[in-house]
Protein backbone atom coordinates (compact mmCIF):
# COMPACT_ATOMS: atom_id res chain seq x y z
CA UNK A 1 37.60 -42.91 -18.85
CA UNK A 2 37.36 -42.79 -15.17
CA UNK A 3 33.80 -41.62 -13.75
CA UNK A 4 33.56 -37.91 -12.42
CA UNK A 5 31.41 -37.29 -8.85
CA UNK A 6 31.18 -33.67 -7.24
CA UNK A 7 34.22 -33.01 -4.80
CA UNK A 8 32.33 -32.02 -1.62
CA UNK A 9 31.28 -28.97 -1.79
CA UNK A 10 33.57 -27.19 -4.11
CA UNK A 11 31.11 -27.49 -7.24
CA UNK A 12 33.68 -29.23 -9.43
CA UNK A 13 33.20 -32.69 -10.40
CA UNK A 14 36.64 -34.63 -10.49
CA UNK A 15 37.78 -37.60 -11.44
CA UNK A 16 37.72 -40.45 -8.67
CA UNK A 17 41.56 -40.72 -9.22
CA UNK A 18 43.61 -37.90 -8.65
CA UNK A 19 47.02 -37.84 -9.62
CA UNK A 20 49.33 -37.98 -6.82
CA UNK A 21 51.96 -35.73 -8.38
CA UNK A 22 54.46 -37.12 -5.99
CA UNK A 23 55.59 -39.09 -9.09
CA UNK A 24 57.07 -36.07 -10.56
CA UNK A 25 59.63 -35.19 -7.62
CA UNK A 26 62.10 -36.95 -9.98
CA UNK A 27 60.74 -36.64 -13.06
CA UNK A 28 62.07 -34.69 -15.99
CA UNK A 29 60.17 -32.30 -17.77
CA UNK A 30 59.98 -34.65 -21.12
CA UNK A 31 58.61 -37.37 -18.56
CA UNK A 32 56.28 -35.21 -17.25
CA UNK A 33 54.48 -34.33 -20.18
CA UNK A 34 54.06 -37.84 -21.20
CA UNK A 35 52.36 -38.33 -17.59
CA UNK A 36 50.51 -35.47 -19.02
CA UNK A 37 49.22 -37.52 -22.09
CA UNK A 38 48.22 -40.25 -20.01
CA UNK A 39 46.16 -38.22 -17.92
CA UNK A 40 44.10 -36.55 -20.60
CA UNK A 41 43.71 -40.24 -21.90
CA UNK A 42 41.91 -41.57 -18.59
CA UNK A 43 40.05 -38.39 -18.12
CA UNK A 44 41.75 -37.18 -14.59
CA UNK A 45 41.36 -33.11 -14.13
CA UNK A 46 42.47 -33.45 -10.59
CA UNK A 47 46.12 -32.94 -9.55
CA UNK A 48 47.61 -33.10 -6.10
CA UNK A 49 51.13 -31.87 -5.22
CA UNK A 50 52.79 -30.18 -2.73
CA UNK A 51 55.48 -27.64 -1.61
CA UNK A 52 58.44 -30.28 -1.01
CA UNK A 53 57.32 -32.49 -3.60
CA UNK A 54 60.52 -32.16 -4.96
CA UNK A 55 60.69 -30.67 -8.89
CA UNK A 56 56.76 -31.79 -9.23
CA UNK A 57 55.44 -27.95 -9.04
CA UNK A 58 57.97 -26.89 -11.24
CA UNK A 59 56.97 -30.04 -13.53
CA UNK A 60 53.28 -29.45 -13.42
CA UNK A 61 53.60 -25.21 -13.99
CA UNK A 62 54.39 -25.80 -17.98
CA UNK A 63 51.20 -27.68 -17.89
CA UNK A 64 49.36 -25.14 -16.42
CA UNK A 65 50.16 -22.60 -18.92
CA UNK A 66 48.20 -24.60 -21.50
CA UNK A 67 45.75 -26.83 -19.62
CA UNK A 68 44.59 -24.87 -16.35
CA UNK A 69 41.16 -24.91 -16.91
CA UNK A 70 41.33 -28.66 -17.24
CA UNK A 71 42.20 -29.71 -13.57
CA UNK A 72 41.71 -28.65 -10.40
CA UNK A 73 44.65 -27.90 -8.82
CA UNK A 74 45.44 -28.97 -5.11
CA UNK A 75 49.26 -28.40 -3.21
CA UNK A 76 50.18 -28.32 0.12
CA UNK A 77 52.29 -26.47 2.70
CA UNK A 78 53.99 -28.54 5.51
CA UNK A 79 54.63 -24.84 7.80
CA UNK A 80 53.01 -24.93 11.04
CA UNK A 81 53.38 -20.89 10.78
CA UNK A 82 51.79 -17.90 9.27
CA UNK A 83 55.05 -16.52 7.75
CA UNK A 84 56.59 -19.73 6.72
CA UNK A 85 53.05 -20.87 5.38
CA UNK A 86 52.69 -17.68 2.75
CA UNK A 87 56.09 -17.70 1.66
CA UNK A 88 55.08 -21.71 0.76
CA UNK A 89 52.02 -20.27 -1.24
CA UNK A 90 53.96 -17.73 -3.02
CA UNK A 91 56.64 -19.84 -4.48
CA UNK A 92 54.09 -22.61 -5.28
CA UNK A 93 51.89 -20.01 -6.76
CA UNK A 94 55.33 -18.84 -9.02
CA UNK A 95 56.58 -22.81 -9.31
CA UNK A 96 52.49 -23.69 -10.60
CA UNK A 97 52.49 -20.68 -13.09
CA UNK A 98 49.06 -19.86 -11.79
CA UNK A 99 47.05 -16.89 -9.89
CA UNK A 100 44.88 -19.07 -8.04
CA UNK A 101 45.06 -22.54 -6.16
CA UNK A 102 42.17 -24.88 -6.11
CA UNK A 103 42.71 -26.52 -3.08
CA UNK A 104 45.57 -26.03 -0.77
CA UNK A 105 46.16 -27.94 2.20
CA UNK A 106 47.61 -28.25 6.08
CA UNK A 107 50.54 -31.09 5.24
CA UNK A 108 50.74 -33.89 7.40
CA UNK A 109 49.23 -32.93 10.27
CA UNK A 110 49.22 -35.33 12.83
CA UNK A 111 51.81 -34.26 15.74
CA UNK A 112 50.00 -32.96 18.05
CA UNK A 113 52.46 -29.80 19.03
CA UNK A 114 52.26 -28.83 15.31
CA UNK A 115 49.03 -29.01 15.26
CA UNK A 116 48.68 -26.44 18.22
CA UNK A 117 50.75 -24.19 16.10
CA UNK A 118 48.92 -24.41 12.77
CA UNK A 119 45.85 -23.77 14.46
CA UNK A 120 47.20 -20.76 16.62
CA UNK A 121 46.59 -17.46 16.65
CA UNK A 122 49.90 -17.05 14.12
CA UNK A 123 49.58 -20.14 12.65
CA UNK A 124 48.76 -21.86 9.04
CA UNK A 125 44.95 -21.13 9.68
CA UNK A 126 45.43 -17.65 9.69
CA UNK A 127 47.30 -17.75 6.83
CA UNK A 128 44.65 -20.33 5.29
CA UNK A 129 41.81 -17.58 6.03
CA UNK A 130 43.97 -14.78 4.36
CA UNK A 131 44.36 -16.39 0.99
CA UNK A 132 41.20 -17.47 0.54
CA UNK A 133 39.88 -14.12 1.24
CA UNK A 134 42.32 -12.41 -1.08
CA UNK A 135 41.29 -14.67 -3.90
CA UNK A 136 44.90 -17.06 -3.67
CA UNK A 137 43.13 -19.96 -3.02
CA UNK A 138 39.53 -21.13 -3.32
CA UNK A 139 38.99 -24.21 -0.75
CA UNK A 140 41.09 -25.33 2.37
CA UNK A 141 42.02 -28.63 3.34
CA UNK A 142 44.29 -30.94 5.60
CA UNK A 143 45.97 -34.01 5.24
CA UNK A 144 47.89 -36.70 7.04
CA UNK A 145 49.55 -40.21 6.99
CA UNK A 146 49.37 -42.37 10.21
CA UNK A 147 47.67 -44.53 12.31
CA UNK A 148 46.32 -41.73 13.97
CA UNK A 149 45.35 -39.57 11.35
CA UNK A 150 41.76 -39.97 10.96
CA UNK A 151 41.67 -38.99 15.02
CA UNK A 152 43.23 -36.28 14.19
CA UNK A 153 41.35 -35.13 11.52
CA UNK A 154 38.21 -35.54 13.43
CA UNK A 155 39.81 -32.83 15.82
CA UNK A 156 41.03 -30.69 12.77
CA UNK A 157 37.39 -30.49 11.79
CA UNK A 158 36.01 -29.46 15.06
CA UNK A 159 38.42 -26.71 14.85
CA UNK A 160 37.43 -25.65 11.56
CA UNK A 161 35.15 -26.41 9.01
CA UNK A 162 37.60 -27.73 5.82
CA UNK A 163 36.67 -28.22 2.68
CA UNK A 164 38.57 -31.70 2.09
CA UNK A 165 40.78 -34.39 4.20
CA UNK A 166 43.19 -36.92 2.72
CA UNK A 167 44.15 -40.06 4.79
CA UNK A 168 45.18 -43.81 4.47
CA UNK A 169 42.82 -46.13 3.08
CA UNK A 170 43.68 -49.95 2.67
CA UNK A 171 42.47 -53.04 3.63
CA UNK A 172 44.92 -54.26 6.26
CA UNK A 173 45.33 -50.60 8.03
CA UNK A 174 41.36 -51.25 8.14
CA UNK A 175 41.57 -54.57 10.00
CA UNK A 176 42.73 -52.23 13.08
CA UNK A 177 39.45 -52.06 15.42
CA UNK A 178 40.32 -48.10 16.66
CA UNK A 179 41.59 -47.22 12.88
CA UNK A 180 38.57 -48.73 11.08
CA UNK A 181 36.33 -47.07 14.22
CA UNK A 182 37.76 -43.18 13.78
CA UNK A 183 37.96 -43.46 10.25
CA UNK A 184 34.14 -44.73 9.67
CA UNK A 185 33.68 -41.51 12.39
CA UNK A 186 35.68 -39.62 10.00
CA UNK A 187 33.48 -40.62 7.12
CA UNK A 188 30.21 -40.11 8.76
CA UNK A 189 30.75 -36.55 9.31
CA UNK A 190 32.37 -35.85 6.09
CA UNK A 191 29.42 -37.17 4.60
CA UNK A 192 27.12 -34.54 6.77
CA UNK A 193 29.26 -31.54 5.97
CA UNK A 194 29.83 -32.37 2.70
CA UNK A 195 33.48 -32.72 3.13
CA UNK A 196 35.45 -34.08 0.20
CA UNK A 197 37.09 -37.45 1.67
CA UNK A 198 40.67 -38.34 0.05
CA UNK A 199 41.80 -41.76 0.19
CA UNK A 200 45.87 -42.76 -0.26
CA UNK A 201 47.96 -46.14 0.25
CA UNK A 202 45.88 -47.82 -1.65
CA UNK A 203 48.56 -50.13 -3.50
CA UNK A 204 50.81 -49.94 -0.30
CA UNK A 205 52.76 -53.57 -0.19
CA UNK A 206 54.50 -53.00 3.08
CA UNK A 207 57.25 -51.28 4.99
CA UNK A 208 60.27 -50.67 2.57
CA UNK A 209 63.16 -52.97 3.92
CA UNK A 210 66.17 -52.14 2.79
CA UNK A 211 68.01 -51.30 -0.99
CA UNK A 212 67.15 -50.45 -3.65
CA UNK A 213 64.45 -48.88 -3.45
CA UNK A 214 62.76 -48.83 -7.25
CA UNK A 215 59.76 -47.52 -6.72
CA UNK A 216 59.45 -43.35 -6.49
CA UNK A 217 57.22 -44.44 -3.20
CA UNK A 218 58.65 -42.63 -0.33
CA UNK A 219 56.38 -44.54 2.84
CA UNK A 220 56.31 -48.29 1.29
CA UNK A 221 57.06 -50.83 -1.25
CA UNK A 222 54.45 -50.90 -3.47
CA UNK A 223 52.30 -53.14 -5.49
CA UNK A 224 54.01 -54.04 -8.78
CA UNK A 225 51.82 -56.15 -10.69
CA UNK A 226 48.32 -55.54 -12.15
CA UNK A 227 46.77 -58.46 -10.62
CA UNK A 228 48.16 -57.22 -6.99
CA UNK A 229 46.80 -53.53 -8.14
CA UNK A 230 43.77 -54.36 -9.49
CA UNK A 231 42.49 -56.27 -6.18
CA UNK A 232 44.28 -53.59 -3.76
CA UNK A 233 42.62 -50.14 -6.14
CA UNK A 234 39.13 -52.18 -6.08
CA UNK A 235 38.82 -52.60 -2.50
CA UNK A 236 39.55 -48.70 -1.55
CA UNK A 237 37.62 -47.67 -4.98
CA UNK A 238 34.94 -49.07 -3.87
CA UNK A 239 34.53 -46.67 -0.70
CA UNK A 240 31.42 -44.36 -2.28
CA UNK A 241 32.00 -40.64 -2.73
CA UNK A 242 35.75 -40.89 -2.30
CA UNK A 243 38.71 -39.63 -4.34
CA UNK A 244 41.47 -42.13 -4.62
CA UNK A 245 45.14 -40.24 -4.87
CA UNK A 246 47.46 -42.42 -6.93
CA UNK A 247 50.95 -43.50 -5.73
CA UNK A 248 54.12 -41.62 -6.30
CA UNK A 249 55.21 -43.16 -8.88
CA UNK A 250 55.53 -43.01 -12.77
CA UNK A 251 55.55 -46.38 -13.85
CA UNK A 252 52.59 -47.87 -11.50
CA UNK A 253 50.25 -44.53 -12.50
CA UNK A 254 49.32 -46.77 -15.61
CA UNK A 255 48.51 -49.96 -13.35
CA UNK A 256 46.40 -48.13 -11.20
CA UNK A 257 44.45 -46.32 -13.97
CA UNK A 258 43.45 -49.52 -15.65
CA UNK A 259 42.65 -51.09 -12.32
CA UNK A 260 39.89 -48.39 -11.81
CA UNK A 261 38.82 -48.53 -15.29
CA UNK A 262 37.89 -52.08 -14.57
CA UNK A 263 36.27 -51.84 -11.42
CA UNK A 264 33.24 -53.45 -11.10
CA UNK A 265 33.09 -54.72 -7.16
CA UNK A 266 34.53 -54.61 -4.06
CA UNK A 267 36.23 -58.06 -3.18
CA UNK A 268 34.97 -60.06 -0.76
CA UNK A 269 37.01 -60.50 2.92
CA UNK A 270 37.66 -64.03 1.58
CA UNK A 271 39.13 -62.67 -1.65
CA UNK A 272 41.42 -60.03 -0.22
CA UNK A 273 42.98 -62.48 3.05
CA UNK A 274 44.41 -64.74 -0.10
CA UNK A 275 45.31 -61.69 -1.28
CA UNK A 276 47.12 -60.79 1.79
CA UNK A 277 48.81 -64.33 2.31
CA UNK A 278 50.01 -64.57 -1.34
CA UNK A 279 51.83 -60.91 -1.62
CA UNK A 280 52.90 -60.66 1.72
CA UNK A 281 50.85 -57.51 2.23
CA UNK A 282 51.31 -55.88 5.65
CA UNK A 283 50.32 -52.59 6.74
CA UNK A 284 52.92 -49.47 6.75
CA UNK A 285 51.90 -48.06 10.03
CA UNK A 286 52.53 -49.42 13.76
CA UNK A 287 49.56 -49.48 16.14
């Protein structure tokens, strides 16, 4: 089973993996629910999603009709607008078969002109502050891929005080100086507001090159094997009081599982520069 901590300051204790329901955009409904099973076997009551996560809402609502109270439910909306950003909530709302999100999040926001917009006078915030009033949603977050995501994040949270942030975690994005610098910046004042930190990339190989592409991993090529998994989940598991979200994909959701079910340590530099040299692991992201 994979340990529970408290997710910031929501009150719910989740499971250190989330499922990154990503790995549904594809999926059928009969492969869904035997994601389901494996889920309830490891213990995760934490899903994220989002609005174009392809058929994964409409995967995950049939779920929610007989397990809601056993995860807390996170999506997304990628609207930079107040309009565009409620009619999101609505269908996911309809698509989720619930009344109420758990946690539901600014997508991707790292440009810095949609930015401006979400957090406008007619923008996703305000939109953000209605539904949690009216009872739609209980906690607000935002998210982001990118090297300069936790930078940005840092700026999202002087703007307004969110309840969670999701961002890149690995160890070669780390071996940046200014990404390892804003994201330990990131962590310190998560860590003073109580912010629920949300780590993803873990298992990130490099930049896909190419066809075909047969991993459900829309960024990179993945990790494949369990050895590669087990040292690549380890190192980011190992960051303390953070969620790990787990890659888009069906058939590595397994892998990763049993890599955190294993943990024990973080691997040493030494350990994880072999690891780098012998699977060609390079990060996703220019700098």
């Amino acid at each position: 089973m994979i340990p529970k901590i408290q997710f910031g300051r929501t009150g719910h204790s989740s499971s250190r993996i989330i499922f990154g329901a990503y790995a549904l955009s594809n999926a059928t409904q009969e492969e869904a629910d035997e994601v389901l099973k494996v889920l309830l076997e490891y213990g995760i009551n934490h899903i994220d999603t989002a609005r174009i996560y392809g058929k994964s809402e409409e995967r995950i609502g049939p779920w929610m009709e007989r397990h809601r109270d056993d995860f807390f439910l996170a999506t997304k909306t990628r609207s930079r607008q107040y309009e565009g950003a409620w009619k999101d909530l609505e269908t996911s709302l309809n698509m989720l078969k619930v009344d109420t999100i758990d946690l539901w999040q600014m997508h991707a926001l790292t440009n810095p002109q949609g930015w401006e917009k979400a957090m406008g006078s007619e923008g996703t915030l305000k939109a953000f502050l209605e539904a949690r009033e009216s009872g739609h949603v209980r906690f607000l977050g935002v998210t982001g891929h990118g090297s300069k995501v936790p930078k940005v994040h840092l700026q999202s949270l002087e703007r307004f005080d969110f309840d969670s942030v999701l961002l890149p975690y690995n160890y070669p994005d780390m071996q940046n100086p200014k990404y390892e610098k804003n994201f330990k910046d990131l962590v310190k004042l998560c860590s003073e507001r109580n912010v629920a930190l949300q780590t993803i990339k873990s298992v990130a190989g490099r930049p896909w090159e190419g066809q075909p592409r047969n991993y459900n991993t829309y960024f990179y090529e993945p990790l494949v094997t369990q050895e590669a998994i087990d040292k690549a989940v380890h190192w980011a598991y190992a960051l303390e009081n953070s969620f790990l979200i787990s890659a888009g994909d069906m058939k590595i959701l397994p892998k990763v599982l049993e890599a955190a079910n294993r943990f024990k340590k973080r691997p040493t530099d030494t350990e994880m520069n072999k690891f780098i040299e012998k699977y060609g692991v390079t990060s996703i992201f220019s700098y």
